[in-house]
Protein backbone atom coordinates (compact mmCIF):
# COMPACT_ATOMS: atom_id res chain seq x y z
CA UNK A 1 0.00 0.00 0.00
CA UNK A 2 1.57 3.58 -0.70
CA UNK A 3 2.24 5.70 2.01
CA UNK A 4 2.97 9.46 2.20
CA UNK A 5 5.90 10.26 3.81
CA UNK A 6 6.17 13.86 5.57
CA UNK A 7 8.45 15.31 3.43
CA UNK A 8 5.20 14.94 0.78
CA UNK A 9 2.85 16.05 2.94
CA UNK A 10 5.02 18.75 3.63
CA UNK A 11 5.10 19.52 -0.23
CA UNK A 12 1.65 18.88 -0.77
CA UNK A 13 0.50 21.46 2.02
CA UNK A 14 2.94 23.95 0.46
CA UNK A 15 1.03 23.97 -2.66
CA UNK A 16 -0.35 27.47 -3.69
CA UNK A 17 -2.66 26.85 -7.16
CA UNK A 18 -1.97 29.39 -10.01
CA UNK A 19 -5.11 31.18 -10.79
CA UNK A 20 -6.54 31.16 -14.32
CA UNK A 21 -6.93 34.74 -15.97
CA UNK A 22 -11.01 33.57 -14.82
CA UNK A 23 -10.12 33.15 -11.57
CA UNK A 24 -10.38 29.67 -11.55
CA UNK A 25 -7.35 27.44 -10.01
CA UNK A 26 -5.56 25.80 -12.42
CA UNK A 27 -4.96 21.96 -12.21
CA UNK A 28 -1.29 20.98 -11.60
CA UNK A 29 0.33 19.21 -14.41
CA UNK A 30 0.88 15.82 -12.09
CA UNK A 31 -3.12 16.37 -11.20
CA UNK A 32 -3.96 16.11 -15.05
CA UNK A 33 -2.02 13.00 -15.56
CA UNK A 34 -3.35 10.96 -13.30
CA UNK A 35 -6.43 8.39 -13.68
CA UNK A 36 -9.67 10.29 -12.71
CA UNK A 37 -11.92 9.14 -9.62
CA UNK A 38 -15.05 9.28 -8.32
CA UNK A 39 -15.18 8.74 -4.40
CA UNK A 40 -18.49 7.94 -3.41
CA UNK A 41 -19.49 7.82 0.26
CA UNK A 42 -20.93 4.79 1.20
CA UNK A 43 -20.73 4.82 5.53
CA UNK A 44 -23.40 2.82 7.09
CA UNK A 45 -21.67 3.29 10.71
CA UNK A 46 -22.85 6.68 11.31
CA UNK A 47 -26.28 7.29 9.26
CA UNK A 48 -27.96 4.42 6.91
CA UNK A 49 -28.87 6.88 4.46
CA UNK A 50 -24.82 7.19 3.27
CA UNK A 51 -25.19 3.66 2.61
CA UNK A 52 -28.26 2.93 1.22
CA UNK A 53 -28.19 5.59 -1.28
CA UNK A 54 -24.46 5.37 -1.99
CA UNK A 55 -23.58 1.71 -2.50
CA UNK A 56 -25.73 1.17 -5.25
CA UNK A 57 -24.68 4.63 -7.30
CA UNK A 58 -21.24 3.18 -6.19
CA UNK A 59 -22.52 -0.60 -8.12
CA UNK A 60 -23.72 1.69 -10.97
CA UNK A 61 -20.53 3.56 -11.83
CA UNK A 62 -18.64 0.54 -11.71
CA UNK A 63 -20.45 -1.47 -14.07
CA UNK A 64 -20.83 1.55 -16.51
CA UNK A 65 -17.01 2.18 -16.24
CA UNK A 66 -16.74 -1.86 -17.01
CA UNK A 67 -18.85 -0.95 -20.06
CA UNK A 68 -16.72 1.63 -21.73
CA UNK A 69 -13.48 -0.28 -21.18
CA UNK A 70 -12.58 2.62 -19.12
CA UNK A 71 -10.76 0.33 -15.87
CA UNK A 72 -7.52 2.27 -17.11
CA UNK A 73 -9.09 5.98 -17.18
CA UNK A 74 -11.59 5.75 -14.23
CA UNK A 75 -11.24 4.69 -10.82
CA UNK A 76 -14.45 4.40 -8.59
CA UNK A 77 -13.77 4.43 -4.56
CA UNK A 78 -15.48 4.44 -1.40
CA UNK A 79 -14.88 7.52 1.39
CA UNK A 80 -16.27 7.71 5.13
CA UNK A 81 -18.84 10.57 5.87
CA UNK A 82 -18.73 13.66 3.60
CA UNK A 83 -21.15 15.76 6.01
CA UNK A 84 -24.70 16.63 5.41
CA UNK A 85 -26.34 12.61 5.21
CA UNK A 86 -29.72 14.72 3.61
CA UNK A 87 -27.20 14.94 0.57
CA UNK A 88 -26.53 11.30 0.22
CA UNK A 89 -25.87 9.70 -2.26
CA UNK A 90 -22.54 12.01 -2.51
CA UNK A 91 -19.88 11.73 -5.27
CA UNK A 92 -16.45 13.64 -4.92
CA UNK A 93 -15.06 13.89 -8.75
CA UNK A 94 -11.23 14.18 -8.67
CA UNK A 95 -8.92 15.84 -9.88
CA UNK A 96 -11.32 18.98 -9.98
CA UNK A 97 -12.62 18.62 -6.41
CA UNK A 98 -16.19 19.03 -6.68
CA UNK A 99 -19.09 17.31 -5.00
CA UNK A 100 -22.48 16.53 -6.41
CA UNK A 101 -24.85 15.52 -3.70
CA UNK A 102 -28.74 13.70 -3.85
CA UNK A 103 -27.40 11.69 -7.02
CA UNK A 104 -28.99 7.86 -7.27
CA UNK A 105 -27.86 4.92 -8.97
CA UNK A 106 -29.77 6.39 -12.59
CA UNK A 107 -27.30 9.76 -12.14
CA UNK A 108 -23.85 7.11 -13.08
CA UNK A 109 -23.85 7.75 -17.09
CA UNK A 110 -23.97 11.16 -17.29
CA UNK A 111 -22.04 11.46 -13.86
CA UNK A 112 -18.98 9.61 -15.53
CA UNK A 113 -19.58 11.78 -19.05
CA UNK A 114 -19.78 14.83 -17.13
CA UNK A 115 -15.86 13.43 -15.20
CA UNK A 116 -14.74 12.72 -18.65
CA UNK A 117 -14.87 16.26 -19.83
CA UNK A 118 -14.54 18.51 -16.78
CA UNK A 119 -11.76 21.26 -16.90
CA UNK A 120 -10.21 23.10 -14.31
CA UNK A 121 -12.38 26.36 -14.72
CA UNK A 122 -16.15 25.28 -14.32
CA UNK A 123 -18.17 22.32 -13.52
CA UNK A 124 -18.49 22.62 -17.67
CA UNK A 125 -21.62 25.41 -17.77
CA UNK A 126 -22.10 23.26 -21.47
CA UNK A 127 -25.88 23.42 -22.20
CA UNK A 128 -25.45 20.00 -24.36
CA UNK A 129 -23.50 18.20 -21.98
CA UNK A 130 -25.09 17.25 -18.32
CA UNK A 131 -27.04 20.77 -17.64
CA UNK A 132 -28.87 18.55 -15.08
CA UNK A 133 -26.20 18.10 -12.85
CA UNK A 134 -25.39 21.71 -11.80
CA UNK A 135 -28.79 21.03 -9.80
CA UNK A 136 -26.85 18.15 -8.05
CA UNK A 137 -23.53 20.72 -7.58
CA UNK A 138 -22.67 21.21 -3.88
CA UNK A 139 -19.17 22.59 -4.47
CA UNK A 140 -15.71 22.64 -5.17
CA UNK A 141 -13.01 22.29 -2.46
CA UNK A 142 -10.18 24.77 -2.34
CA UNK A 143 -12.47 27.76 -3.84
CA UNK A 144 -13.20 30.58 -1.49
CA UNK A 145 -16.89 32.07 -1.29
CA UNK A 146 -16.08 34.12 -3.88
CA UNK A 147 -14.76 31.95 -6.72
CA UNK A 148 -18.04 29.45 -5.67
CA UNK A 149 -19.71 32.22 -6.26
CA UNK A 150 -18.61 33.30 -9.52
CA UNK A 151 -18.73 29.31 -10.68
CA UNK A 152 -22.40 29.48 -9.92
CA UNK A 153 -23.18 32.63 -11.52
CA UNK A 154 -21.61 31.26 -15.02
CA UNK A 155 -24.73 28.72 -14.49
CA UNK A 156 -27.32 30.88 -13.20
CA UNK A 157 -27.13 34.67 -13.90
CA UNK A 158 -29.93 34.88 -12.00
CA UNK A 159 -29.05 33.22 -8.54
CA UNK A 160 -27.34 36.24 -6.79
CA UNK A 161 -30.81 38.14 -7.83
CA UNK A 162 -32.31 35.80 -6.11
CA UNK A 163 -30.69 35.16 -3.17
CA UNK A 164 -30.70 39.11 -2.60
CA UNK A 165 -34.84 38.59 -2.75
CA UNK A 166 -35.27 36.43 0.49
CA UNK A 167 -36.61 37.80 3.00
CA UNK A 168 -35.53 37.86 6.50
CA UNK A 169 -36.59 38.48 9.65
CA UNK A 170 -35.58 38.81 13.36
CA UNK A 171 -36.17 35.88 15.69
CA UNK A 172 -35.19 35.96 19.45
CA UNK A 173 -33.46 32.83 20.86
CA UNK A 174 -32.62 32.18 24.59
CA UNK A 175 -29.77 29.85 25.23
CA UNK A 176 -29.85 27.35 28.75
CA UNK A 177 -27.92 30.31 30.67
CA UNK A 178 -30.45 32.68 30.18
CA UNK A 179 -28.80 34.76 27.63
CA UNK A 180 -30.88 36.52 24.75
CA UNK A 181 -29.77 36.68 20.91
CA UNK A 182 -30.80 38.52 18.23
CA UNK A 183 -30.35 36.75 15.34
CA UNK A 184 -31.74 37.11 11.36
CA UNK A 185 -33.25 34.44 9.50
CA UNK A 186 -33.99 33.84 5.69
CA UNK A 187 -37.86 33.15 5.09
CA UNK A 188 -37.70 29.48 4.73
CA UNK A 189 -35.20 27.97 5.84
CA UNK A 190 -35.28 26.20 9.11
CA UNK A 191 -34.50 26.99 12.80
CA UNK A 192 -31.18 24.23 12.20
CA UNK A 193 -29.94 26.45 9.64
CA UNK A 194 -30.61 29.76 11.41
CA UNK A 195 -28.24 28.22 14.21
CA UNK A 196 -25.46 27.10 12.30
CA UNK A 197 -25.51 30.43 10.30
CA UNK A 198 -25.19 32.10 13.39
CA UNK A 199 -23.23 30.13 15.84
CA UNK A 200 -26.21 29.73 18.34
CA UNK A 201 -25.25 26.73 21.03
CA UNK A 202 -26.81 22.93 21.50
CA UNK A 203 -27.63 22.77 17.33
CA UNK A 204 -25.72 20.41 16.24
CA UNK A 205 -28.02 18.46 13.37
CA UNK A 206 -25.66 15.50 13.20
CA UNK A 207 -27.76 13.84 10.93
CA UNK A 208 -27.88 17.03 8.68
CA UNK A 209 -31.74 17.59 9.29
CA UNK A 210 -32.66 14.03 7.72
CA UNK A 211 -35.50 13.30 10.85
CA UNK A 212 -33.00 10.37 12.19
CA UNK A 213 -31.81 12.21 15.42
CA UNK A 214 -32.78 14.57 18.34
CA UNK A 215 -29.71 16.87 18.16
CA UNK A 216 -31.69 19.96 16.49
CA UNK A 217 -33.78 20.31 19.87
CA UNK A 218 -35.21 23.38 21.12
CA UNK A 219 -37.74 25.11 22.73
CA UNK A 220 -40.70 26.69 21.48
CA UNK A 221 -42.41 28.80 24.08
CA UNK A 222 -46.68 28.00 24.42
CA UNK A 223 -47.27 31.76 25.54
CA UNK A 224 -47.75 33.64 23.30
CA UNK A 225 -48.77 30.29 20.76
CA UNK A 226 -46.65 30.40 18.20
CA UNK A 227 -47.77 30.48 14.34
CA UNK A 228 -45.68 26.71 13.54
CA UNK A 229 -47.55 23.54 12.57
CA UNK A 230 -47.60 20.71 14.93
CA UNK A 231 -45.34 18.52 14.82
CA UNK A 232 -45.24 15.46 12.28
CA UNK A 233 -45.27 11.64 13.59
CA UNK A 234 -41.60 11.14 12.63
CA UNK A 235 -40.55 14.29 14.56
CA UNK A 236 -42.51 13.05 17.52
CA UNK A 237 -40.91 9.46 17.23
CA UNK A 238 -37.33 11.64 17.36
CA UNK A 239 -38.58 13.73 19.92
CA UNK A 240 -38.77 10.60 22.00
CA UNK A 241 -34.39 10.59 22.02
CA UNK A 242 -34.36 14.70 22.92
CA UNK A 243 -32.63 15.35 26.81
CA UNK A 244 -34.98 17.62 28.43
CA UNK A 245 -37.90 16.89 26.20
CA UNK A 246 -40.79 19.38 27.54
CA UNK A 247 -43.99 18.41 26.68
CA UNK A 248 -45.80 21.22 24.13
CA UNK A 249 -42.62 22.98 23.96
CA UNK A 250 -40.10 20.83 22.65
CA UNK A 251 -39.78 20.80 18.39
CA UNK A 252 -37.00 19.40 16.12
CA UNK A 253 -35.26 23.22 14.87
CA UNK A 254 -34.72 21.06 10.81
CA UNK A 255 -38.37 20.77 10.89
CA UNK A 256 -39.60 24.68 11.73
CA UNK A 257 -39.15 26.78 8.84
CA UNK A 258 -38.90 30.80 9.43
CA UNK A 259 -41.38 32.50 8.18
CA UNK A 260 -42.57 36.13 8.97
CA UNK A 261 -45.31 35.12 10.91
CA UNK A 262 -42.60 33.56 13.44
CA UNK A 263 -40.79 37.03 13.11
CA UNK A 264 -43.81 38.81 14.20
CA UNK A 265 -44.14 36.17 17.13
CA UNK A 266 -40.53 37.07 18.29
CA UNK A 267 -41.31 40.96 17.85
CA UNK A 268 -44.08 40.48 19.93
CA UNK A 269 -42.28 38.09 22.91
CA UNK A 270 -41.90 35.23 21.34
CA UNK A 271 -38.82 32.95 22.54
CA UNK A 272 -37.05 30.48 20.74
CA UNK A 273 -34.94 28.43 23.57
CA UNK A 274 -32.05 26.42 23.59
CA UNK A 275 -30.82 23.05 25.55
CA UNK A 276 -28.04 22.65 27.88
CA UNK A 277 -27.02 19.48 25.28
């Protein structure tokens, strides 16, 4: 098995891209050489999900590079977790570095044609040649904000337009010691995302807001009632694994979206509180 010894880790850490007159990174001349891969997370250990929707995009990229006679071209591996199990199935396509998330086993063609002719500056914007995949683009490690950014905008002029739209609102959250924060949220998205957009404590969402843990948990206060649905049967099953569950109160922050109603409901006293855990 090759090893990396630390005078190539060393050397590989050192590496500073040179930036394409796009502002793209350029690939390395060793990077273009090698055989191309697609890693495809397939944990079962930590969250099902990885596993049952990876393995059999995993089977299905394996048998289409069998196909094409492409053993020598194309490699196909398995990773650990990625992050984010609501993603799964996830595919890392090397040497570009970018991930394309909720793919399934009927995604392998055109995810190996779309491999086959990437370049270093864009996830190949080509209107003739896998379009349909941008919708399954979740990034490219080792661009900033800005260059992701820019990528995007080559696909969607419109997205920044967009984005600039959403509403948002001001929600009040309480943590376990008592302290008030002032935080805005985007019109819907959920309370999860509100707290991992703004650092709030006790949200962690380890299963990425699939429904398959109790780590979102918070507080929604009866008085005043708040304008949120009630709760679904699956988020009451969950509810069941929460620490400090509080009966009418307690609600799974992946499945509350913000909305302005809930912005009014903080304006008028409204609290949003947080766990200990």
């Amino acid at each position: 098995m090759a090893t990396l010894s630390s005078a190539d880790l060393e050397k590989e850490l050192a590496y500073t891209p040179s930036i394409a007159a796009e502002g793209w990174p350029l690939l390395s001349t060793s990077a273009k050489r090698r055989p191309k891969e697609i890693l495809i997370c397939t944990h079962g250990a930590r969250d099902c999900r990885c596993h049952d929707k990876g393995v059999p995009l995993l089977e299905a990229l394996r048998e289409e590079v069998r196909k094409k006679g492409l053993e020598n071209e194309v490699k196909i591996g398995e990773v650990a977790h990625v992050g984010g199990h609501k993603y799964a199935a996830n595919a890392i396509l090397l040497p570009t570095m970018d991930m394309l998330s909720n793919l399934t086993a009927k995604d392998a063609p055109q995810v190996l044609s779309q491999l086959l002719t990437l370049t270093a500056n864009a996830l190949s914007p080509d209107k003739g040649n896998g379009t349909h995949l941008w919708s399954h683009w979740r990034g490219r490690y080792g661009l900033t904000g800005d260059q992701q950014a820019k990528l995007w905008s080559e696909v969607d002029p419109n997205a920044e337009k967009v984005q600039d739209q959403r509403e948002t609102v001001q929600l009040r959250f309480r943590t376990f010691e008592g302290e008030e924060r002032l935080v805005q949220g985007k019109v819907g998205e959920n309370l999860l995302e509100v707290g991992k957009e703004n650092d709030l404590p006790s949200l962690e969402g380890v299963c990425g807001g699939n429904l398959e843990c109790a780590t979102c948990h918070l507080y929604i206060t009866a008085s005043p009632a708040a304008p949120v649905p009630e709760p679904s049967e699956t988020e009451m099953d969950m509810m069941g694994y929460a620490i400090g569950y509080q009966e009418g109160e307690s609600r799974l922050g992946c499945q509350v979206k913000v909305t302005a109603g809930l912005g009014e409901w903080c304006k008028n006293g409204g609290v949003i509180g947080l766990p200990r855990f």
